[in-house]
C-alpha atoms as a PDB file:
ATOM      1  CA  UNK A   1      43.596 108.196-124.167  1.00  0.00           C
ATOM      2  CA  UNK A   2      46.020 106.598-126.787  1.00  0.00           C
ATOM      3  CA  UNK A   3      48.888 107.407-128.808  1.00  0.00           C
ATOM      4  CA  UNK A   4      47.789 111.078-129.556  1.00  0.00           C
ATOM      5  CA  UNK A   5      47.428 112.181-126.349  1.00  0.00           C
ATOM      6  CA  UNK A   6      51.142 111.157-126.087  1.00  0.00           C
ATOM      7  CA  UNK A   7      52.383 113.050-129.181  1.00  0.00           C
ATOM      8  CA  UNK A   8      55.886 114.174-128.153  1.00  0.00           C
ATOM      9  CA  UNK A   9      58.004 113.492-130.667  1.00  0.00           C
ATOM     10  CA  UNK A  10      59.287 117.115-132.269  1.00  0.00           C
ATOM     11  CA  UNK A  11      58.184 117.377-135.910  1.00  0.00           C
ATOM     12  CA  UNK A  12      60.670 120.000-136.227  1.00  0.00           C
ATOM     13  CA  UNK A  13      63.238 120.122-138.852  1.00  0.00           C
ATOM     14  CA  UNK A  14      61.183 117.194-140.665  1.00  0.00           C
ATOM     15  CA  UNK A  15      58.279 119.251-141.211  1.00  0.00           C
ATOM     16  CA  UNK A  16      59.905 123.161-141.031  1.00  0.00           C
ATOM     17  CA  UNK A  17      58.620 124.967-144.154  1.00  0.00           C
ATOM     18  CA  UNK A  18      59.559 128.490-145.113  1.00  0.00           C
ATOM     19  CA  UNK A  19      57.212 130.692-146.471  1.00  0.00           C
ATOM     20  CA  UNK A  20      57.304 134.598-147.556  1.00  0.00           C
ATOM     21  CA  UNK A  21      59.583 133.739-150.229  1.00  0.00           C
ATOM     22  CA  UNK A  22      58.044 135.274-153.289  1.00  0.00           C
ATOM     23  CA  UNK A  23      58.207 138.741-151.540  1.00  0.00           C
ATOM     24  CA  UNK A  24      61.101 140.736-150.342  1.00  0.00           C
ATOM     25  CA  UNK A  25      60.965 143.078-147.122  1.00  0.00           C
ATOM     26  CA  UNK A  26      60.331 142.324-143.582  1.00  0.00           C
ATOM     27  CA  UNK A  27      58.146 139.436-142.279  1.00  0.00           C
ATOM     28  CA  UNK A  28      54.426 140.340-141.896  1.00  0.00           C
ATOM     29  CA  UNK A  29      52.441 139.484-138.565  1.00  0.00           C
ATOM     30  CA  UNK A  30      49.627 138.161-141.503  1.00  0.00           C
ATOM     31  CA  UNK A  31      51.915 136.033-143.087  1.00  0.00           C
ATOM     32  CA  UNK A  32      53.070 134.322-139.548  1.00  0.00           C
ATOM     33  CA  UNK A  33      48.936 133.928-139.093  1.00  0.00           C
ATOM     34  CA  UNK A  34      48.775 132.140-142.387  1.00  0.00           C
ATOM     35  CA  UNK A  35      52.328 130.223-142.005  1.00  0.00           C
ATOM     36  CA  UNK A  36      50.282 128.392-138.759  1.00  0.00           C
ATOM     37  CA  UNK A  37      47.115 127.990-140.371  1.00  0.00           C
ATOM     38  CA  UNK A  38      48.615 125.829-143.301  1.00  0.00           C
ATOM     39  CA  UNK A  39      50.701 123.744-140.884  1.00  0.00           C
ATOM     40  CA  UNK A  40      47.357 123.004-138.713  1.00  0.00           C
ATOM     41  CA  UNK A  41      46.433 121.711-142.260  1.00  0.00           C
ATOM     42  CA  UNK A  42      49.513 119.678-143.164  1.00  0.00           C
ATOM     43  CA  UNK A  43      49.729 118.063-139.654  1.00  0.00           C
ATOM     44  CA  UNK A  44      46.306 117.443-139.386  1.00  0.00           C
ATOM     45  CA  UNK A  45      46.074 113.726-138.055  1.00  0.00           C
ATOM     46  CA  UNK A  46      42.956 111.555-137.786  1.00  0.00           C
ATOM     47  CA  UNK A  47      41.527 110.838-134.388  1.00  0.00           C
ATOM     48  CA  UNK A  48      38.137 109.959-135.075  1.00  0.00           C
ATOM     49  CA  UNK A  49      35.555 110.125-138.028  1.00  0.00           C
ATOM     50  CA  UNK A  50      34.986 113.646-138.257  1.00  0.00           C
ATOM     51  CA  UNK A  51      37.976 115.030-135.816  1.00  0.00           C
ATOM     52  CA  UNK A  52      41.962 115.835-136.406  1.00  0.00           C
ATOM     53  CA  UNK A  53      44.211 116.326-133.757  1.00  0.00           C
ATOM     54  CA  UNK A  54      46.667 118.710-134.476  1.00  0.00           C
ATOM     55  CA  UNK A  55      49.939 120.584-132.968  1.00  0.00           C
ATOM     56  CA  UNK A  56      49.486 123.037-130.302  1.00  0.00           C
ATOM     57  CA  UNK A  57      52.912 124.061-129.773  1.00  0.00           C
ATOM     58  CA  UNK A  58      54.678 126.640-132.627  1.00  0.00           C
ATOM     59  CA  UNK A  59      58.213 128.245-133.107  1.00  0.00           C
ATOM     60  CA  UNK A  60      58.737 130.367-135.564  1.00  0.00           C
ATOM     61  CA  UNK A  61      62.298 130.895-136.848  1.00  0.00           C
ATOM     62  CA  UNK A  62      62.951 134.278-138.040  1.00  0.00           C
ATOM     63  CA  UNK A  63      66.074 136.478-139.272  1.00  0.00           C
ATOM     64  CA  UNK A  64      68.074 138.662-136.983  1.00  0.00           C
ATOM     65  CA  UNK A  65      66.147 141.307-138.721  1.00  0.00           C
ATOM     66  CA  UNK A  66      62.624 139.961-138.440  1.00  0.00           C
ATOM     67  CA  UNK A  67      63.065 138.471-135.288  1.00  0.00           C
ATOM     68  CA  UNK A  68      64.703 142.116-133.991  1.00  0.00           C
ATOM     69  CA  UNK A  69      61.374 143.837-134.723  1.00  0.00           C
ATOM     70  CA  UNK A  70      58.641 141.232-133.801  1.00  0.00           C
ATOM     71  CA  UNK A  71      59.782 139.703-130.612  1.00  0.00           C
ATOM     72  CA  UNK A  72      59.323 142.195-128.408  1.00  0.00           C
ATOM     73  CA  UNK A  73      55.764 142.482-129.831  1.00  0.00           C
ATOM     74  CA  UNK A  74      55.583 138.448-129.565  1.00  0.00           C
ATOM     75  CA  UNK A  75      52.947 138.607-126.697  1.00  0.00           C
ATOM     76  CA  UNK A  76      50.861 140.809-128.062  1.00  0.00           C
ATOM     77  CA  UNK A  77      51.469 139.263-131.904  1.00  0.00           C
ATOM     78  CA  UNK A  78      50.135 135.989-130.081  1.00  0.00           C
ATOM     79  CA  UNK A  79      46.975 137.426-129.057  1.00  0.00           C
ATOM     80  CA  UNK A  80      46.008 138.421-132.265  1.00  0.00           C
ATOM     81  CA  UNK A  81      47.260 134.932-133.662  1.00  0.00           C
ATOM     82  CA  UNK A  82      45.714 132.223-131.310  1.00  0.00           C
ATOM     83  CA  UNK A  83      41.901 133.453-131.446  1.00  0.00           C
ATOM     84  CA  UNK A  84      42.375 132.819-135.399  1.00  0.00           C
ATOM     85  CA  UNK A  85      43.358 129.582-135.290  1.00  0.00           C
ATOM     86  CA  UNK A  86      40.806 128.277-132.763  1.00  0.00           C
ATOM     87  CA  UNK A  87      38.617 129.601-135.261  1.00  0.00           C
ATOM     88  CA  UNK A  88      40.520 128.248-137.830  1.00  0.00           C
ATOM     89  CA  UNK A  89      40.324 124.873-135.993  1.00  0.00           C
ATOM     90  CA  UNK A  90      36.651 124.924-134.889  1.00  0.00           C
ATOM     91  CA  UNK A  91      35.421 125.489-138.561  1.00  0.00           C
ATOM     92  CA  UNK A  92      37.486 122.280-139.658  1.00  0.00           C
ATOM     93  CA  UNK A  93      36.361 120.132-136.817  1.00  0.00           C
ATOM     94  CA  UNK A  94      40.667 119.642-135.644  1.00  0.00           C
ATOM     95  CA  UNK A  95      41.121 119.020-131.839  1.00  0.00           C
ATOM     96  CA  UNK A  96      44.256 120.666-130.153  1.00  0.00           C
ATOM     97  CA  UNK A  97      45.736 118.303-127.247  1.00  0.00           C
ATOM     98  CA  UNK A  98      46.607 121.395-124.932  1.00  0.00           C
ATOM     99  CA  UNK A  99      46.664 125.069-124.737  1.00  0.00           C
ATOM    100  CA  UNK A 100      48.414 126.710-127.759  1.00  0.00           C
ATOM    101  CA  UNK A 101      51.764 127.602-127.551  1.00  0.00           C
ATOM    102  CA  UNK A 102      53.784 130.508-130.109  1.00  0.00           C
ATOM    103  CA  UNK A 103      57.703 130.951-129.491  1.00  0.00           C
ATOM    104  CA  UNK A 104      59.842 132.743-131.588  1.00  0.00           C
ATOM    105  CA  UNK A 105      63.487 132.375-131.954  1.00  0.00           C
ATOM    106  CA  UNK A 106      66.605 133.344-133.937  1.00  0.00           C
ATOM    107  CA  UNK A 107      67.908 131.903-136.627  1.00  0.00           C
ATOM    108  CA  UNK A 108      70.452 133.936-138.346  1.00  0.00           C
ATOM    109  CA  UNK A 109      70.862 131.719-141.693  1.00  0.00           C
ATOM    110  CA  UNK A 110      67.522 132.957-142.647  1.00  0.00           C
ATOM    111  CA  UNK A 111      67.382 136.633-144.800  1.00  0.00           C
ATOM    112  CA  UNK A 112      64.718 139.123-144.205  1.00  0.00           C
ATOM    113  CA  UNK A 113      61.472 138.392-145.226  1.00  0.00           C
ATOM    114  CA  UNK A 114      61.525 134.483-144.656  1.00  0.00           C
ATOM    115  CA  UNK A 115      60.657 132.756-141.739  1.00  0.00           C
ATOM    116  CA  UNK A 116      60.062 129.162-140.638  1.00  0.00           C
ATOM    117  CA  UNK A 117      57.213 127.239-138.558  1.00  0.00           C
ATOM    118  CA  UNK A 118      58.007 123.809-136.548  1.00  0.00           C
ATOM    119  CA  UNK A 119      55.136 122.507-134.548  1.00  0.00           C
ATOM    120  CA  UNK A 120      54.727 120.084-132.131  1.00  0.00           C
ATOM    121  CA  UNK A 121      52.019 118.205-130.383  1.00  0.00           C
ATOM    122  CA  UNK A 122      51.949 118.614-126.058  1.00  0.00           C
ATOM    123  CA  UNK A 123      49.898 116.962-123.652  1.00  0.00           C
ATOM    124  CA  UNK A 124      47.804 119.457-122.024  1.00  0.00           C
ATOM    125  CA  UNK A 125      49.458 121.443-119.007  1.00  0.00           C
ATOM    126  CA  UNK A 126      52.802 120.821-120.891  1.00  0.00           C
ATOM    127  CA  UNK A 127      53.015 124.250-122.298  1.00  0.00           C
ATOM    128  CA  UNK A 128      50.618 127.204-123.193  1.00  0.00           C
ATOM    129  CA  UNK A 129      52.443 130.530-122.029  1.00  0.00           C
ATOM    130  CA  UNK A 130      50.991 132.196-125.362  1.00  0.00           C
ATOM    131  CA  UNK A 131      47.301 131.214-124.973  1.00  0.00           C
ATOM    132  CA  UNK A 132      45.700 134.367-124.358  1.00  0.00           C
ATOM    133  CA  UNK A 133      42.087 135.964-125.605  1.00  0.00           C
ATOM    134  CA  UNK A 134      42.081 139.113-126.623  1.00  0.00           C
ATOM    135  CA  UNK A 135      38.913 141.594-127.173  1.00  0.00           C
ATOM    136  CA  UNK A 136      39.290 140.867-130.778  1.00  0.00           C
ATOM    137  CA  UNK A 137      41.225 139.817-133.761  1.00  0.00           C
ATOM    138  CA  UNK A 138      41.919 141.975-135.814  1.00  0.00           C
ATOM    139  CA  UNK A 139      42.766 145.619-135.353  1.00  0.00           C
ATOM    140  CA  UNK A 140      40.714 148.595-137.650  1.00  0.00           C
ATOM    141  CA  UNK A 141      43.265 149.778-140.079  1.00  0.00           C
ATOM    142  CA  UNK A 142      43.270 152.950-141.081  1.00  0.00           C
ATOM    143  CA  UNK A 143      43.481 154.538-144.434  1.00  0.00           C
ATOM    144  CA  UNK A 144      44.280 151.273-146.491  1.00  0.00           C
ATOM    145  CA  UNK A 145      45.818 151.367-149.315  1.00  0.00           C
ATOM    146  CA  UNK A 146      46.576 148.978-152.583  1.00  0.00           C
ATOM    147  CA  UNK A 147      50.306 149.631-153.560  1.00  0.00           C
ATOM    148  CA  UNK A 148      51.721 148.410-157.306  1.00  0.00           C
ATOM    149  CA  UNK A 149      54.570 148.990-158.661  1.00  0.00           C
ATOM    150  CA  UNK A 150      54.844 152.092-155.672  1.00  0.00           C
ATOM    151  CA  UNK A 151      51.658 153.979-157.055  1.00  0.00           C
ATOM    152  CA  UNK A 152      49.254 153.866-154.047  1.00  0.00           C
ATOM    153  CA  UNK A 153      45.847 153.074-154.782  1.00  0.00           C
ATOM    154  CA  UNK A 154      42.909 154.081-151.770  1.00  0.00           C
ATOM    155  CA  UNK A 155      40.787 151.438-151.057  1.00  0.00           C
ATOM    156  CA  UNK A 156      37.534 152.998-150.582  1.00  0.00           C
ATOM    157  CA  UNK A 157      33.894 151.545-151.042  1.00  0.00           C
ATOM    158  CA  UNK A 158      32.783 149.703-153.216  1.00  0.00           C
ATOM    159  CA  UNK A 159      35.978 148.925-154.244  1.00  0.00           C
ATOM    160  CA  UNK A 160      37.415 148.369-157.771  1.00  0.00           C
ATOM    161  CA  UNK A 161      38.427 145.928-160.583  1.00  0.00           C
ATOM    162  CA  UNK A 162      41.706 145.072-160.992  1.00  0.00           C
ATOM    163  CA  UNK A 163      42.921 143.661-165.034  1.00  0.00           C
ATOM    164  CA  UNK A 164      44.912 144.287-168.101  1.00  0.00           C
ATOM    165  CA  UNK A 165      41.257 144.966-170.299  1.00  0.00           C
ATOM    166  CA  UNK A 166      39.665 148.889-170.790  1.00  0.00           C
ATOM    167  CA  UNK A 167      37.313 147.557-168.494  1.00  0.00           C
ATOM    168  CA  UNK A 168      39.424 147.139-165.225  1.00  0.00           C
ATOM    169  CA  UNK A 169      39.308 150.166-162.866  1.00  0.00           C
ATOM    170  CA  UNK A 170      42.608 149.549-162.054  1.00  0.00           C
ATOM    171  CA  UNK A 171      44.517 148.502-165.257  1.00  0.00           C
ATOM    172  CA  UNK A 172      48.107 146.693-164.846  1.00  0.00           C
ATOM    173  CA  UNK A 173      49.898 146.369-168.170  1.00  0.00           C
ATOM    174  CA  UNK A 174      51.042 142.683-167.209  1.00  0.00           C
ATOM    175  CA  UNK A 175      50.353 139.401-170.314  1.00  0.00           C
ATOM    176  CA  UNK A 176      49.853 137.366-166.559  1.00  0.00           C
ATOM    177  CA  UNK A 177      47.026 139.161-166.010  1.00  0.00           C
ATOM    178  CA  UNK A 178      43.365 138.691-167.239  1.00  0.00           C
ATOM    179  CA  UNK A 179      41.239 141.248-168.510  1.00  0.00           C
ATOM    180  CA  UNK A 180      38.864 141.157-165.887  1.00  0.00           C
ATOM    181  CA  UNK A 181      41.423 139.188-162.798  1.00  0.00           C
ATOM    182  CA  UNK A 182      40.404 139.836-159.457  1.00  0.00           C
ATOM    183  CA  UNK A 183      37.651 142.215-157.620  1.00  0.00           C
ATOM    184  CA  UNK A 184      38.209 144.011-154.427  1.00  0.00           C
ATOM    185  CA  UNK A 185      35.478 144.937-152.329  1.00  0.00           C
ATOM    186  CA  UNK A 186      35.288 147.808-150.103  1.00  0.00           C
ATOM    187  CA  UNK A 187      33.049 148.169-147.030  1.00  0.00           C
ATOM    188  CA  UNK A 188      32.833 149.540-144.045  1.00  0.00           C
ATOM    189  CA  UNK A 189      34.181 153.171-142.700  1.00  0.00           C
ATOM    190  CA  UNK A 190      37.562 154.649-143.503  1.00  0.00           C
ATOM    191  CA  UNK A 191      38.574 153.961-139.805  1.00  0.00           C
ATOM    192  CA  UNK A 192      37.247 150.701-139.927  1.00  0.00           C
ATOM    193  CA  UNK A 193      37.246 149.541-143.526  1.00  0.00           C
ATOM    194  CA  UNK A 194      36.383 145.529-144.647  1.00  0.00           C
ATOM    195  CA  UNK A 195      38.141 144.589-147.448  1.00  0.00           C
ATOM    196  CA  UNK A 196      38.457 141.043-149.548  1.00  0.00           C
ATOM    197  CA  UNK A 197      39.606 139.835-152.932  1.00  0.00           C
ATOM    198  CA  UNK A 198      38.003 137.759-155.360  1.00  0.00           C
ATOM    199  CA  UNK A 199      39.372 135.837-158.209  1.00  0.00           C
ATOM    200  CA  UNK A 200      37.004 136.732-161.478  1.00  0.00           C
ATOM    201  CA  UNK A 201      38.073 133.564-163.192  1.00  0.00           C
ATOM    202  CA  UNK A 202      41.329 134.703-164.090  1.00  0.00           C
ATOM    203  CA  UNK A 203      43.203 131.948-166.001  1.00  0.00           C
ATOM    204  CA  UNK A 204      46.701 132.490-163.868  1.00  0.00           C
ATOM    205  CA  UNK A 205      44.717 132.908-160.415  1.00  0.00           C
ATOM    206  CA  UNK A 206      45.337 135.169-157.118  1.00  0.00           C
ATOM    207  CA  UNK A 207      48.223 134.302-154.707  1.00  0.00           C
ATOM    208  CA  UNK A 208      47.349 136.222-151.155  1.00  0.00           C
ATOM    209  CA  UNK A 209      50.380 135.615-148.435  1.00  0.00           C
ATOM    210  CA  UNK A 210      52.060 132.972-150.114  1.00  0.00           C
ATOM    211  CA  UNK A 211      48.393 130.788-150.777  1.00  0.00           C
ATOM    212  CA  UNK A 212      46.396 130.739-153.631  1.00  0.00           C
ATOM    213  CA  UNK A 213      42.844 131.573-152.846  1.00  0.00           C
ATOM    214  CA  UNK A 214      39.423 132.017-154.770  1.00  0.00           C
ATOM    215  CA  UNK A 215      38.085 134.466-152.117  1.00  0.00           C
ATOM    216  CA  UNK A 216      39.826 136.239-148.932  1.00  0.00           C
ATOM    217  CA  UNK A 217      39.821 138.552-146.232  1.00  0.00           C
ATOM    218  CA  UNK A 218      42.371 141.631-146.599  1.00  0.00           C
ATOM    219  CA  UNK A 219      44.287 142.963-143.657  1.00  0.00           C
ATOM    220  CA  UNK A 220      47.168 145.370-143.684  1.00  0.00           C
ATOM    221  CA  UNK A 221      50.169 143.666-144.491  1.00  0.00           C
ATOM    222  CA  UNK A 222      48.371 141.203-146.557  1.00  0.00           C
ATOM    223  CA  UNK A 223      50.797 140.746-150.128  1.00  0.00           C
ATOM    224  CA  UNK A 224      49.270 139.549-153.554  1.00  0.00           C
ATOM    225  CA  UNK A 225      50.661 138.345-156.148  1.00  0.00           C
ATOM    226  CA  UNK A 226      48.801 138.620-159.688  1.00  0.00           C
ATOM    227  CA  UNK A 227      50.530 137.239-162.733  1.00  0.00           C
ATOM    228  CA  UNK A 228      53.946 138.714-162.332  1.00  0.00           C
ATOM    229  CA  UNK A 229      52.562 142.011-160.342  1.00  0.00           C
ATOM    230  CA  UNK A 230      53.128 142.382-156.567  1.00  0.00           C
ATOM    231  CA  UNK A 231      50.907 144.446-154.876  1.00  0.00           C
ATOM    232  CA  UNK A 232      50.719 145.196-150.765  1.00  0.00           C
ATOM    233  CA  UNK A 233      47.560 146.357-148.657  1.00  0.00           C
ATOM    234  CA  UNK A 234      48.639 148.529-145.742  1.00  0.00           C
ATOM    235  CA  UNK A 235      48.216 151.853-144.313  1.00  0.00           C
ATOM    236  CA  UNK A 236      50.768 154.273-145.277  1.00  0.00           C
ATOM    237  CA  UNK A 237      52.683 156.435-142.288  1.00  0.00           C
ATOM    238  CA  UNK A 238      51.623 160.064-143.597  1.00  0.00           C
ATOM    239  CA  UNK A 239      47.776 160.038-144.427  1.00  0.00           C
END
């Protein structure tokens, strides 16, 4: 069916980016999720009018560290990964040319916290050991919280504005930050909370797992970066 459907040349070390590195610590599940999605968008490759054919296959490079603690969650990491990007795909029309593939693998010249994504493009029945569905994407975190500068902030409904003005619910003494910068809305239960972020029209803008954004989705693990404040959703171990 033409030259796509023979796409076996390894993009590889041409095309590896690293990602995570504004933020020190360990690599997030999240930021793996997001690390795929944006190489789905750089590899995208026209097949028709209205259709991209993108990679199917994935390894992800990750410290001795990192790759220590995730791989022997890798199957289970993968079936909260793949449904996302078939989503991911399907809203933006791209066509995968098998089942998707997610490996992960050593790479000990990489420090904690960064990670890198290859893809490749395989014929169908090539690969696919990682395409699984599971009963649904995310899991319900519990107890969410916003953490700057190690002050933990609950994230309860309706939520709360974040900005250096009087104004802000939650105030953060940074010149990066606009006095009215970002809003986080709350929704949901405390065992099942929904929570995004949305830029106010802050003149510096929101970075969420490495990407700016205007509007997003919050999951535990998810890291912002506003001005020069860090700040990390998750649910702490003692409630």
């Amino acid at each position: 069916m033409g030259v796509f459907d023979r796409a076996e040349k390894r993009i590889g070390a041409a095309v590896d980016k690293v990602f995570a590195r504004a933020f020190k610590g360990d690599v997030q599940p999240v930021e793996i999720a997001a690390g795929i999605q944006r190489e789905l968008d750089a590899e995208a490759k026209l097949l028709s009018r209205d259709r991209r054919l993108v990679p199917n296959d994935f390894t992800i490079s990750l410290s001795p560290h990192d790759y220590n603690r995730l791989f022997p969650y890798s199957k289970t990491l993968n079936a909260e990964i793949i449904p996302g990007l078939r989503e991911h795909a399907a809203e933006r029309q791209y066509v995968f040319n098998g089942p998707i593939s997610i490996n992960y693998e050593l790479d000990k010249s990489l420090p904690t916290g960064q990670f890198k994504v290859a893809s490749d493009a395989v014929s169908d029945g090539s690969s696919g050991s990682g395409e699984r569905r599971p009963a649904s994407i995310h899991r319900p975190a519990r107890g969410l919280v916003l953490e700057v500068n190690g002050v933990r902030h609950p994230l309860r409904p309706p939520g709360l504005v974040i900005g250096r003005g009087s104004e802000a619910d939650l105030r953060i003494n940074d010149p990066g930050v606009s006095r009215r910068h970002a809003l986080v809305t709350v929704t949901g239960t405390p065992d099942a909370p929904s929570v995004s972020i949305e830029d106010l029209g802050s003149t510096n803008g929101i970075i969420v797992n490495g990407s700016r954004i205007q509007e997003v989705q919050l999951v535990d693990g998810s890291r912002i970066e506003i001005g020069n404040t860090r700040m990390l959703v998750h649910a702490p171990s003692e409630q």
